[in-house]
Structures are given as structure tokens and as C-alpha cells.
C-alpha atoms as a PDB file:
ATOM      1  CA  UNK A   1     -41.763  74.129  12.472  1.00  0.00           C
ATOM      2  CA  UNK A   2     -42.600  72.211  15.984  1.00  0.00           C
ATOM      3  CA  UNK A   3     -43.422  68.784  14.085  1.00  0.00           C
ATOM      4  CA  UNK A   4     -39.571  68.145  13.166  1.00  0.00           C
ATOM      5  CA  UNK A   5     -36.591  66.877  15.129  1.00  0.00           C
ATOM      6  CA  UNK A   6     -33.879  69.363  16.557  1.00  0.00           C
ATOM      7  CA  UNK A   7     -30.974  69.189  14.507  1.00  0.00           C
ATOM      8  CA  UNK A   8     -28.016  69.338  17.365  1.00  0.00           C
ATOM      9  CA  UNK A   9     -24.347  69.199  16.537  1.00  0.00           C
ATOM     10  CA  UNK A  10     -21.778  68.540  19.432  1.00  0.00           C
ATOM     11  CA  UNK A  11     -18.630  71.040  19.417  1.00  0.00           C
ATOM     12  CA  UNK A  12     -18.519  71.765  15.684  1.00  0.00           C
ATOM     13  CA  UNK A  13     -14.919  72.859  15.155  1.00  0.00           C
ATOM     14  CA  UNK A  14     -15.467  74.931  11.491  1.00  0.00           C
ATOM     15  CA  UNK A  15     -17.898  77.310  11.003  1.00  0.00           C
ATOM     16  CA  UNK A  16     -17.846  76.822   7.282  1.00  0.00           C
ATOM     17  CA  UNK A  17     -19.178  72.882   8.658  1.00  0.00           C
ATOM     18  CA  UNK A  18     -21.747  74.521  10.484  1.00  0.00           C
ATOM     19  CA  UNK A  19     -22.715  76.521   7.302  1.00  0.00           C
ATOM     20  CA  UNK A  20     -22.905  73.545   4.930  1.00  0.00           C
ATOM     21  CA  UNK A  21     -24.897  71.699   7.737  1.00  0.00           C
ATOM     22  CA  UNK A  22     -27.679  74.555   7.960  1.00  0.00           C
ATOM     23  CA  UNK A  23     -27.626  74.241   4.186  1.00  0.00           C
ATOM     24  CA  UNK A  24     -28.652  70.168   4.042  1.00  0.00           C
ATOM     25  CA  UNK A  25     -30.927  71.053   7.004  1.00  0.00           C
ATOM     26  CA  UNK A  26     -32.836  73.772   4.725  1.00  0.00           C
ATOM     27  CA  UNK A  27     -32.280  71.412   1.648  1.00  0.00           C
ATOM     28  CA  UNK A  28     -34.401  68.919   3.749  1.00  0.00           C
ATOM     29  CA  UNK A  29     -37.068  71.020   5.841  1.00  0.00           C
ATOM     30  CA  UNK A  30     -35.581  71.010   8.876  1.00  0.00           C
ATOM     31  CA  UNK A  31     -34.938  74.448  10.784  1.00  0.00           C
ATOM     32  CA  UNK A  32     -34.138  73.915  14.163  1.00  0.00           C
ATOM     33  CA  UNK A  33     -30.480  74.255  14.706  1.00  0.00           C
ATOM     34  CA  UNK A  34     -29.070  73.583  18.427  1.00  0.00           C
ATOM     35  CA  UNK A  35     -25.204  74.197  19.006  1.00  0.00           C
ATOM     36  CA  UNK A  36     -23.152  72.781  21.400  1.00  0.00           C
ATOM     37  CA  UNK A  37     -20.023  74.942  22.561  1.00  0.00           C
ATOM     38  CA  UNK A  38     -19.041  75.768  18.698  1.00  0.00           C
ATOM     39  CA  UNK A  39     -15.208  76.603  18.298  1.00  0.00           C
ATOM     40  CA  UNK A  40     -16.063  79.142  16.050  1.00  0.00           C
ATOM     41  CA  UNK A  41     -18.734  81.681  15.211  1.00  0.00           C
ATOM     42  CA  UNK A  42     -22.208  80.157  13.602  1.00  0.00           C
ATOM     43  CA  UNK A  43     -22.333  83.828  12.788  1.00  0.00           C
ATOM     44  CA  UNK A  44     -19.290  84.646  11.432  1.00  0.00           C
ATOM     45  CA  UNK A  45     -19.014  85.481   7.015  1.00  0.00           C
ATOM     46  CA  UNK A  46     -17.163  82.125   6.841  1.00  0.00           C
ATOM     47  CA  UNK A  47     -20.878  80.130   7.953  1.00  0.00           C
ATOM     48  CA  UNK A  48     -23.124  82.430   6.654  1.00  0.00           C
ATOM     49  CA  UNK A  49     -21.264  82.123   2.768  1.00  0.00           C
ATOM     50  CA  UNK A  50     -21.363  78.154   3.361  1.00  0.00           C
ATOM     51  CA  UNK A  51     -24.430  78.402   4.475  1.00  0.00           C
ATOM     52  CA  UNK A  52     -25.807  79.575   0.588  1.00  0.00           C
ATOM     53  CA  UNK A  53     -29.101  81.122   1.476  1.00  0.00           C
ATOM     54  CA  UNK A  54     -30.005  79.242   4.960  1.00  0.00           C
ATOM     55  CA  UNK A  55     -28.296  81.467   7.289  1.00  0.00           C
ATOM     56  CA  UNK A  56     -32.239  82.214   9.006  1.00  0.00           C
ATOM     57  CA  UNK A  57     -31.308  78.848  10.350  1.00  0.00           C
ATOM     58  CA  UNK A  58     -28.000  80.317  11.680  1.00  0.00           C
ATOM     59  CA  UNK A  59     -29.592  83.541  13.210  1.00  0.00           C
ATOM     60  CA  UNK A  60     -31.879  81.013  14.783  1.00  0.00           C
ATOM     61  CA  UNK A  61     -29.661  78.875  16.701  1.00  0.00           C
ATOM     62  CA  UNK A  62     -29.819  78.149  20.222  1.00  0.00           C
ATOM     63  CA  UNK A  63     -26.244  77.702  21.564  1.00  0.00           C
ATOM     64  CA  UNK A  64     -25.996  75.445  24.696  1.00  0.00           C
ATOM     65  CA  UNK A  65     -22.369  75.136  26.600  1.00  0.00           C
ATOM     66  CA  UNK A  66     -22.949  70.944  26.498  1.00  0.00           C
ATOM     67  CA  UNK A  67     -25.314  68.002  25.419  1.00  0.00           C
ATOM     68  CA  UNK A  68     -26.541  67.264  28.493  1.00  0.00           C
ATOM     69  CA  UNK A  69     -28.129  71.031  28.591  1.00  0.00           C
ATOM     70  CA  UNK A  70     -29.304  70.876  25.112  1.00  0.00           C
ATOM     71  CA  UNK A  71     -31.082  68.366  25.035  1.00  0.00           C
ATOM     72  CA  UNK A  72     -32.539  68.807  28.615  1.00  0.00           C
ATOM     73  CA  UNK A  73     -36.078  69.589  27.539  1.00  0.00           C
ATOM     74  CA  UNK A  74     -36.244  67.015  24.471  1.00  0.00           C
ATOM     75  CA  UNK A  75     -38.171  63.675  25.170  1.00  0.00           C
ATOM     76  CA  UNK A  76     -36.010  61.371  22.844  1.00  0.00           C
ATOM     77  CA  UNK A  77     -32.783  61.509  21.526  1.00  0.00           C
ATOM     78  CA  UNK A  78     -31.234  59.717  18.450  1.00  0.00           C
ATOM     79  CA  UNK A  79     -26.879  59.479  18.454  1.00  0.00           C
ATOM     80  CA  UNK A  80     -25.707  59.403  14.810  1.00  0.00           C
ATOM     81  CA  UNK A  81     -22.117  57.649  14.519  1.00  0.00           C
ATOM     82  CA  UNK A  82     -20.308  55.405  12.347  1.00  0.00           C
ATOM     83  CA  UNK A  83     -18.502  52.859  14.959  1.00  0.00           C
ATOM     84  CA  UNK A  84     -19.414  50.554  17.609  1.00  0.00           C
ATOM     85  CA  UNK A  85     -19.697  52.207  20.952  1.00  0.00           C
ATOM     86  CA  UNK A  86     -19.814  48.682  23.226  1.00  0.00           C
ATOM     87  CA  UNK A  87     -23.073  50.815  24.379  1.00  0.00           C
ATOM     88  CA  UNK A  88     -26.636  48.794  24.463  1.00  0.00           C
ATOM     89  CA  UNK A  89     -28.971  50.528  22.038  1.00  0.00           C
ATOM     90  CA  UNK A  90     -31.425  50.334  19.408  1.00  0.00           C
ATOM     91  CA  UNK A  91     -29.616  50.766  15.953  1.00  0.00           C
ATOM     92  CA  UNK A  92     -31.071  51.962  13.176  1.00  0.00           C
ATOM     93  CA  UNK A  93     -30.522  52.539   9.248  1.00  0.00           C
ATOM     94  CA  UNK A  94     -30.940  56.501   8.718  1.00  0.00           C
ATOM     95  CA  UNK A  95     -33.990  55.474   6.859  1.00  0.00           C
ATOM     96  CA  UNK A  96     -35.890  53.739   9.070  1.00  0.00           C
ATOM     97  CA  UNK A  97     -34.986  56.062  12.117  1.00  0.00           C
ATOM     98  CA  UNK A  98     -36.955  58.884   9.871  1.00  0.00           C
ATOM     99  CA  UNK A  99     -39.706  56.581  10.027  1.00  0.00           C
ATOM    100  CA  UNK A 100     -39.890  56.212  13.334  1.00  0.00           C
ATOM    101  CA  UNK A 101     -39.280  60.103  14.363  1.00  0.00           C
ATOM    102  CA  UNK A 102     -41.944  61.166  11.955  1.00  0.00           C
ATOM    103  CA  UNK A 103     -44.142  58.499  13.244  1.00  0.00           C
ATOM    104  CA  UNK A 104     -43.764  59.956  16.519  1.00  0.00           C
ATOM    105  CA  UNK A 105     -43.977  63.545  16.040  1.00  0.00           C
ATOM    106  CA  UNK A 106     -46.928  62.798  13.567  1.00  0.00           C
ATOM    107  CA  UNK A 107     -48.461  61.462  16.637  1.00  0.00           C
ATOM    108  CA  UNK A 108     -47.206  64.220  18.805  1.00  0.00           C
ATOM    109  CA  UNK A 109     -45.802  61.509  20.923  1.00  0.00           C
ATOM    110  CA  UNK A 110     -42.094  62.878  21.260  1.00  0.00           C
ATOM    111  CA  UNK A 111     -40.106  66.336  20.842  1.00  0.00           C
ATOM    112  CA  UNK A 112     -36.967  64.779  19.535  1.00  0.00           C
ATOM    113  CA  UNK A 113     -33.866  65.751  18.439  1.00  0.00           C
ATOM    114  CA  UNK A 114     -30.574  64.067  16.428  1.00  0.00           C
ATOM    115  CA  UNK A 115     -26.714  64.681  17.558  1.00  0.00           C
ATOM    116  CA  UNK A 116     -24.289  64.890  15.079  1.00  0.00           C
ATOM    117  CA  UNK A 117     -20.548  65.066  16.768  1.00  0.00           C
ATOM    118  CA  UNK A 118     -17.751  67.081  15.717  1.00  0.00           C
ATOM    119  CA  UNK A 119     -16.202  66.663  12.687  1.00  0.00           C
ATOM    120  CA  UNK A 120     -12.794  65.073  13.916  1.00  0.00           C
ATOM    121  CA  UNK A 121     -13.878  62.658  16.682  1.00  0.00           C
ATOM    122  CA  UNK A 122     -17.537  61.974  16.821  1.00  0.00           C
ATOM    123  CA  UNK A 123     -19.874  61.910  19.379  1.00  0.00           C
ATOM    124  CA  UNK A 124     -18.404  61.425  22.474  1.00  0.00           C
ATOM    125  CA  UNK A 125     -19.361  58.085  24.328  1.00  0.00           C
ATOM    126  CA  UNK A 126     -21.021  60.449  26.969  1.00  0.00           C
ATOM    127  CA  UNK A 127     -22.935  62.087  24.418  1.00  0.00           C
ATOM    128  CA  UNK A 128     -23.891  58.527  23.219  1.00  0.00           C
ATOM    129  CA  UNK A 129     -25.152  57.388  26.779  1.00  0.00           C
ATOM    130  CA  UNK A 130     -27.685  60.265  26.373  1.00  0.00           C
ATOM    131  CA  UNK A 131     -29.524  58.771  23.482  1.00  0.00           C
ATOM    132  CA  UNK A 132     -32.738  56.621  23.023  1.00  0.00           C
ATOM    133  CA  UNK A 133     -30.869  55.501  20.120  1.00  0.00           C
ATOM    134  CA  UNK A 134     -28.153  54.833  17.629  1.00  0.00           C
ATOM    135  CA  UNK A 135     -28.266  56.209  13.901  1.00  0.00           C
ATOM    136  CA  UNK A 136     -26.142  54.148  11.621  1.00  0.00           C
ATOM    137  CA  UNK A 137     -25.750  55.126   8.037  1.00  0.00           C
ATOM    138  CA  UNK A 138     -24.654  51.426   6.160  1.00  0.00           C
ATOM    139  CA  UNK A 139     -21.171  52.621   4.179  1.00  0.00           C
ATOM    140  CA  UNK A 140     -18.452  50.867   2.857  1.00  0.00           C
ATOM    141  CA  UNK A 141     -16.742  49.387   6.093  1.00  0.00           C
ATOM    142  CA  UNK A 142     -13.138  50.714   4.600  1.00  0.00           C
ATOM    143  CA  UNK A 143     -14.004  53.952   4.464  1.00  0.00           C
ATOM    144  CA  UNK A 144     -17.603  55.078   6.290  1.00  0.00           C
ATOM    145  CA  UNK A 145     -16.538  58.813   7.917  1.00  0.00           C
ATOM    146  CA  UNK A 146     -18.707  61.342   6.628  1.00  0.00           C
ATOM    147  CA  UNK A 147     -18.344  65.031   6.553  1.00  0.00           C
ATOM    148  CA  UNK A 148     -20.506  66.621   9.140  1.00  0.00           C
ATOM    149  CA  UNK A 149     -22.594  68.409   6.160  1.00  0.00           C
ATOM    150  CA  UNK A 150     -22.922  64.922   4.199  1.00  0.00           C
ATOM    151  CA  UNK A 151     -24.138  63.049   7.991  1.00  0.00           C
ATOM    152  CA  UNK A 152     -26.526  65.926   8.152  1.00  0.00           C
ATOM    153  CA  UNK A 153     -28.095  65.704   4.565  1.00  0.00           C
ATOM    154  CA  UNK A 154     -28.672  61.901   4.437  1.00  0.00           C
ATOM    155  CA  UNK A 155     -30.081  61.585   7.416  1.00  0.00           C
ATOM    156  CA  UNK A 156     -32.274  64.843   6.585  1.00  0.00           C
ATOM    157  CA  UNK A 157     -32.837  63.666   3.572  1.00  0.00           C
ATOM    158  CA  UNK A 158     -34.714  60.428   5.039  1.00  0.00           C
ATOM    159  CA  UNK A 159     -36.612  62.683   6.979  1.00  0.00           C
ATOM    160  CA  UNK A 160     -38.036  64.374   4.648  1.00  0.00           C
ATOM    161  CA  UNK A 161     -38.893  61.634   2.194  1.00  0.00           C
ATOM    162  CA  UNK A 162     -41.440  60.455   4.726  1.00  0.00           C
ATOM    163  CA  UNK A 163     -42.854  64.357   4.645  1.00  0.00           C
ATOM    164  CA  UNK A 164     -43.613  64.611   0.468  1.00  0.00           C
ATOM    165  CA  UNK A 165     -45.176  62.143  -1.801  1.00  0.00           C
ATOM    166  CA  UNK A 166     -43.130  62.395  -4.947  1.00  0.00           C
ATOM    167  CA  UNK A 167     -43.478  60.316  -7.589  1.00  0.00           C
ATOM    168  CA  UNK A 168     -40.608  57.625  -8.842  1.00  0.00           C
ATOM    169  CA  UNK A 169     -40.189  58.430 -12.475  1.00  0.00           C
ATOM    170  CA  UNK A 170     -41.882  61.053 -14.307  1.00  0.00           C
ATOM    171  CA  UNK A 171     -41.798  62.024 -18.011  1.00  0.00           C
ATOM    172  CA  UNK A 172     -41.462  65.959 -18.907  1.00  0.00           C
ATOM    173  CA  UNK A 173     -42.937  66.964 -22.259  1.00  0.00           C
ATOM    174  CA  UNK A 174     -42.177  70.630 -21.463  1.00  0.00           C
ATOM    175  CA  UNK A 175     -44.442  72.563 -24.204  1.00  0.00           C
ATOM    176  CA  UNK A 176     -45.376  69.824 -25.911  1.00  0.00           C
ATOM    177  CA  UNK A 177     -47.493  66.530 -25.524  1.00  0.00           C
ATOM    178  CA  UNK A 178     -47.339  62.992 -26.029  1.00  0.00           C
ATOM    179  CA  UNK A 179     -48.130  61.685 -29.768  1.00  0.00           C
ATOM    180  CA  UNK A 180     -51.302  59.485 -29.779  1.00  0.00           C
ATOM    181  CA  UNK A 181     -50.321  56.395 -31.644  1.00  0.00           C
ATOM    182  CA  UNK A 182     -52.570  57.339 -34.625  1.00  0.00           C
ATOM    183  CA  UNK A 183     -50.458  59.939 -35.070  1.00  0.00           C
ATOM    184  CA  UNK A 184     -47.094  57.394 -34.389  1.00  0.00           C
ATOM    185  CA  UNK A 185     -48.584  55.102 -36.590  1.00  0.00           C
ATOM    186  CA  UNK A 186     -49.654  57.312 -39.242  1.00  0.00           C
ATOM    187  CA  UNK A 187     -45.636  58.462 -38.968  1.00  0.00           C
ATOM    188  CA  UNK A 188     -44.362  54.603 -39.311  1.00  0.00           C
ATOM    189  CA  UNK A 189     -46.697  54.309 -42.860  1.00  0.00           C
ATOM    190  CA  UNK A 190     -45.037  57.609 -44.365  1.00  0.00           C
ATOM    191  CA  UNK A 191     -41.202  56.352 -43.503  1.00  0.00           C
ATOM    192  CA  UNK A 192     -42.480  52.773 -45.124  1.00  0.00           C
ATOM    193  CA  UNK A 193     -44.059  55.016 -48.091  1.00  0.00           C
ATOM    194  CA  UNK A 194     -40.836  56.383 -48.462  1.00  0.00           C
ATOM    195  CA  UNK A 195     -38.709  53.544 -48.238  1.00  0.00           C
ATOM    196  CA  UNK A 196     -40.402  51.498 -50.865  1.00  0.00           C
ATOM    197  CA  UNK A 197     -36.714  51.135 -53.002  1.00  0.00           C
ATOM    198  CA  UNK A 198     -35.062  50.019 -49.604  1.00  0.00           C
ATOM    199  CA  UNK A 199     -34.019  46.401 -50.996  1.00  0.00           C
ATOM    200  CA  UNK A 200     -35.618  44.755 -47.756  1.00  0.00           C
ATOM    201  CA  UNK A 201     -38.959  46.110 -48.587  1.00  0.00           C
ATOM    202  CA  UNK A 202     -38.257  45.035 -52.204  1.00  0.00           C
ATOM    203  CA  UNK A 203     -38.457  41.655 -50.953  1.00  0.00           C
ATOM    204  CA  UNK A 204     -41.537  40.045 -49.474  1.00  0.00           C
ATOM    205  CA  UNK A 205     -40.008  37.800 -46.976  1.00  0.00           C
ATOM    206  CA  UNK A 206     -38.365  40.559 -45.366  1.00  0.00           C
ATOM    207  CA  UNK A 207     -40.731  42.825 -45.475  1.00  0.00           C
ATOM    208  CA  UNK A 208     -43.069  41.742 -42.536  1.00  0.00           C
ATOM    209  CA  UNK A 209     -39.901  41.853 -40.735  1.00  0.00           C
ATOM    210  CA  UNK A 210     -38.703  44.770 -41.286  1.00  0.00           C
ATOM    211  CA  UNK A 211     -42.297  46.359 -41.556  1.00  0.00           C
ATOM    212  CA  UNK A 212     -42.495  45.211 -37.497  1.00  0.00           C
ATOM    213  CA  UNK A 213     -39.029  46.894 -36.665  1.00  0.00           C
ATOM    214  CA  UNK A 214     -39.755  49.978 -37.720  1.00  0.00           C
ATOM    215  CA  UNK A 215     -43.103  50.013 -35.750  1.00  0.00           C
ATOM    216  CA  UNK A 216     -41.443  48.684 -32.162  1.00  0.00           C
ATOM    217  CA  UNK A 217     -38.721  51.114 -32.463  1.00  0.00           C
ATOM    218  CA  UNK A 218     -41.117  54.081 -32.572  1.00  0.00           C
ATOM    219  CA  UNK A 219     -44.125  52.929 -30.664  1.00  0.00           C
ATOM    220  CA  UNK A 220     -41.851  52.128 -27.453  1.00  0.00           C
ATOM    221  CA  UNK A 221     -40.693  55.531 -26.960  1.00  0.00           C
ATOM    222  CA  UNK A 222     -42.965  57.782 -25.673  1.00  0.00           C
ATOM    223  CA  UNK A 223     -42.475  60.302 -28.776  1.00  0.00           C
ATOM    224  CA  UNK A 224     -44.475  63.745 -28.589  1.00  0.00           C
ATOM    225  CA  UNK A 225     -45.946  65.839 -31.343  1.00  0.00           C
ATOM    226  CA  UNK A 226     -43.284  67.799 -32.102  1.00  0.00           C
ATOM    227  CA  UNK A 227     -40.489  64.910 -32.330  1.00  0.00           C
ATOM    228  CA  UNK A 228     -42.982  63.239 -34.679  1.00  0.00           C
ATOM    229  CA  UNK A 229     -43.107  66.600 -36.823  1.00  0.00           C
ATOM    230  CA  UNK A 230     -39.406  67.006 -36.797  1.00  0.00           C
ATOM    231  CA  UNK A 231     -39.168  63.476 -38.156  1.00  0.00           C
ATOM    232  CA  UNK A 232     -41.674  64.057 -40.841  1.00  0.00           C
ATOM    233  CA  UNK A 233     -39.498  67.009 -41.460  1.00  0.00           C
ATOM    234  CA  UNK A 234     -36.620  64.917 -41.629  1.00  0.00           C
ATOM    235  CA  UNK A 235     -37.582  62.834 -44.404  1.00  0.00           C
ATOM    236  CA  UNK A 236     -38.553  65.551 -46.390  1.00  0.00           C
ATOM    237  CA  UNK A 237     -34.967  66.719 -45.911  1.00  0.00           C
ATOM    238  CA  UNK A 238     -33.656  63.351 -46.919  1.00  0.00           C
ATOM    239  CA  UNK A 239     -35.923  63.017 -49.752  1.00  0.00           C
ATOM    240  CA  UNK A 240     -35.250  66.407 -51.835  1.00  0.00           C
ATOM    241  CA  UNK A 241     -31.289  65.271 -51.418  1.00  0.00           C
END
């Protein structure tokens, strides 16, 4: 749990916020919850409930009466907000910032944490001034704020895309497996077989054609055994009819 950033939000006002944000945290990997003078209790029914499961993240919060205290033993600090601040800093996409952190703490170069502001105002400009960094999350200009929860899980969510290796598009065959094109071609001769009346097979100029239709329509679709076998049954349906 030491090679991630502290998640830190700055005077949450609803504890239901605080639930939904311990919920993208644990959606995302990340467990270490710091709380800046919270208006309500992280504890109370209202968090844990919103909190669907990730209330050990709640029970596990260190609560800190302001920003400057909690993030007084951290080494860097990224600010996330949606507005210019008229502050010099580094500003980053949430992606690449989750580069960079897990760079770091891959290293073991940095204990760093991320500020998240209340769900009203964001950060304070003081709070700002304490960061390495800015956070930026690229939204449509005419309408960018974010619910504390949502700020929490995309920028978590970056974070923990650099953690896995997952793959971009998979297929799922469930129980079955994929048809070997024997089989799919074997398939395409039997539905020819049985169109043989079809007046485009009747004629020999359209034939080819239609003969290479039929063939690209089912060998360009990944079909498994058992979709084959349900189209053989199929046409043995169609055929007693």
C-alpha cells in the first residue's frame, strides 16, 4: 500500500461525497485516504452506505485540521482543479500526471499525494501554492466542474492504468471455442447445397458472385462451434418447412 499516492481531500462538506470518493479510490487501488477538517463525519451511516463496500478506507483515514499539516511529511504534491489559478506551475493532463507519480514511486523517488478541494469551491489558492503541480482534467470549457467522486475516479483511474496490463479488445467464447475455418467452410458448402433452387445460383454468372458473399459474410466473424451448429440446425429447420 506504500507505492501509491495519498488521496487528500480539502474540507469535504458531504459525507455521502466522501463515501463515493473512497469508493473510486477502491475502484482504482488506491487506499490511503487523508481528510482535511471534514464538515461531516467520514464515519457516519450516510459515508459508509456511499461508500458500497470501501468503508476500510474510511476506518483508515487520517484526519488533519488543514493542508499545510497533511501534507507536512509528503515529498510532492499534485493540486487537481479545473480553472486558472494566475499561479506558476507545471500542468498536467490527469493521464500523464499518473505517469509521472508512478514513475516516481516506482523508483521510490517521492511519497506523494493528490488534493482534491471541496465540492463547492475548489482548492483554495493557498492550498494550490502548496503543490509541485497542477492536475487538469481537459473538459468541455462550458461546463468542466466535476463532482468530487467523478475528480477522484478519473484521476484514479489513470493511476491505475499504468499499474495493470490489460489488453484492448478481447473476444469471450464463454464455453465454447472458435470454429476452425474447415469447419466454417464446410458450413458455407451445406447452405450452397441447400440453396441450389435459389434463382442466383440457377444462373452461372451470378453464381461466383453470390458463391463469394456467402463465404465473406461468415468467414469475417469470428463464429464458434456452437453458432456454426445452431446454423446447421437452422437449415434443417428451414428445410423440413
Amino acid at each position: 500500500m506504500n507505492n501509491q499516492p495519498s488521496i487528500i481531500l480539502v474540507e469535504p462538506q458531504l459525507a455521502e461525497n466522501v463515501g463515493m470518493a473512497t469508493r473510486a479510490m477502491m475502484n482504482c487501488g488506491l487506499y490511503k485516504l487523508r481528510l482535511v477538517n471534514p464538515r461531516e463525519d467520514h464515519l457516519s451511516a450516510k459515508a459508509i452506505s456511499a461508500s458500497s463496500g470501501a468503508e476500510e478506507i474510511l476506518y483508515n483515514a487520517k484526519i488533519y485540521k488543514n493542508t499545510r499539516e497533511a501534507v507536512a511529511d509528503l515529498q510532492e504534491i499534485y493540486a487537481t482543479t479545473a480553472r486558472p489559478r494566475n499561479q506558476i506551475k507545471i500542468v498536467h493532463t490527469a493521464e500523464n500526471a499518473a505517469k509521472e507519480i508512478s514513475k516516481k514511486i516506482k523508483e521510490n523517488t517521492s511519497n506523494i499525494g493528490i488534493l482534491f478541494g471541496p465540492e463547492r469551491t475548489g482548492l483554495h489558492n493557498d492550498d494550490i501554492s502548496l503543490a509541485d503541480a497542477i492536475i487538469e482534467i481537459p473538459l468541455n470549457p462550458k461546463h468542466c466542474s466535476l463532482n468530487l467522486s467523478q475528480a477522484v475516479l478519473l484521476v484514479g483511474y489513470e493511476w491505475y492504468k499504468n499499474q495493470i496490463t490489460a489488453e484492448d479488445v478481447r473476444f469471450v467464447t464463454n464455453t465454447t471455442t472458435l470454429a476452425s475455418k474447415e469447419m466454417v467452410l464446410n458450413f458455407v458448402k451445406h447452405l450452397e447445397q441447400n440453396l441450389s433452387e435459389h434463382p442466383g445460383f440457377k444462373d452461372e454468372e451470378k453464381r461466383p458472385h453470390m458463391e463469394r458473399n456467402l463465404q465473406n459474410i461468415f468467414t469475417r466473424n469470428h463464429l464458434t462451434e456452437q453458432e456454426i451448429n445452431t446454423l446447421y440446425g437452422v437449415i434443417k429447420y428451414l428445410k423440413h418447412k
